[in-house]
Protein backbone atom coordinates (compact mmCIF):
# COMPACT_ATOMS: atom_id res chain seq x y z
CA UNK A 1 0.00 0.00 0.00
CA UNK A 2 2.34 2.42 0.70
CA UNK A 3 5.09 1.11 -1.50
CA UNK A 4 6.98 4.32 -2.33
CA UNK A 5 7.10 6.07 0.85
CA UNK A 6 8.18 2.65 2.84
CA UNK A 7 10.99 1.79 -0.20
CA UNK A 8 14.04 0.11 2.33
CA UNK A 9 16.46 1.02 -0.14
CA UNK A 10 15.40 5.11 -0.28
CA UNK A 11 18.86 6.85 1.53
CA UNK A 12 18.69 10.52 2.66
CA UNK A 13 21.57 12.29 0.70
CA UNK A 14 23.16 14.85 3.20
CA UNK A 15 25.69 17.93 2.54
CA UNK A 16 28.57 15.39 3.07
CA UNK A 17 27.78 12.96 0.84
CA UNK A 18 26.81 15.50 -2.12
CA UNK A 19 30.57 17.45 -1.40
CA UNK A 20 31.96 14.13 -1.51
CA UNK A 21 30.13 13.48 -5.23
CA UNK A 22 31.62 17.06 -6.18
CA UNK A 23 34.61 16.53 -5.39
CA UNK A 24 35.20 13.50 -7.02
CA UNK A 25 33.26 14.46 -10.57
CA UNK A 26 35.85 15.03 -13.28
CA UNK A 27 37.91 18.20 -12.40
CA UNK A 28 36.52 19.90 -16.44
CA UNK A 29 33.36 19.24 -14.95
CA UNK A 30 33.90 21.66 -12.07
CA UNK A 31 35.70 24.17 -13.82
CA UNK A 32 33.32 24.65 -16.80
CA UNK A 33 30.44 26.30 -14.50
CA UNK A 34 32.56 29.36 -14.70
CA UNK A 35 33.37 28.86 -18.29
CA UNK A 36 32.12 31.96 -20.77
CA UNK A 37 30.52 29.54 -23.30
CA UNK A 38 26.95 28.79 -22.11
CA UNK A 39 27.32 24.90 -23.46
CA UNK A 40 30.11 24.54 -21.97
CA UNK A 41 28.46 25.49 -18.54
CA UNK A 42 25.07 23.76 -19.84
CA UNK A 43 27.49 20.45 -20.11
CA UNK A 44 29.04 21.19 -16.95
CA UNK A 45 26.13 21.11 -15.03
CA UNK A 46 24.74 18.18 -16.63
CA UNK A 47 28.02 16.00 -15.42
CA UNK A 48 28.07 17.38 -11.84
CA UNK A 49 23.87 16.02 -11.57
CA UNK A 50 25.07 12.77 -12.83
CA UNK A 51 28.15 12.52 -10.49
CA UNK A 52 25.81 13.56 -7.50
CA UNK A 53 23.39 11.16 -8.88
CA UNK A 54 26.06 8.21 -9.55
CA UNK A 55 26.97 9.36 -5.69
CA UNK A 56 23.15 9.25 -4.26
CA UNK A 57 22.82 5.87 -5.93
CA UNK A 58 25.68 3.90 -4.32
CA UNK A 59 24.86 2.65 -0.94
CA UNK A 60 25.79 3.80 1.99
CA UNK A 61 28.44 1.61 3.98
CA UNK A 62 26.05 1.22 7.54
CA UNK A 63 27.13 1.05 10.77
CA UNK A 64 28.32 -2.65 12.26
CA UNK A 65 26.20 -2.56 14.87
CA UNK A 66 22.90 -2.27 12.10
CA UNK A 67 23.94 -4.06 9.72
CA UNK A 68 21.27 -6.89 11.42
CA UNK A 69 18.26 -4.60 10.46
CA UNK A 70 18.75 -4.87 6.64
């Protein structure tokens, strides 16, 4: 019934995790948002939402003690 909202596998993405995902997209990723040509920032953008996505994706190593409750 309430499939979506009760998913097991939905992770909350905090501010670490989505630095973490920046700072390991590809470096002409992160400089091209301050690049002068517009597709070049357009195409920037676009690779630092799929790293963070990539990043969101990947599961989260849980603690030893919970590992029992998956």
């Amino acid at each position: 019934m309430f499939f979506l909202c009760s998913n097991y596998a939905m992770t909350r993405i905090d501010r670490t995790r989505i630095a973490d995902a920046l700072l390991n997209a590809p470096g002409w990723a992160r400089v091209g948002l301050s690049d002068p040509k517009p597709w070049l920032r357009e195409d920037a953008a676009l690779e630092l939402a799929s790293a963070i996505l990539r990043h969101a994706e990947t599961p989260k190593d849980s603690e030893p003690r919970q590992t029992h409750l998956i």
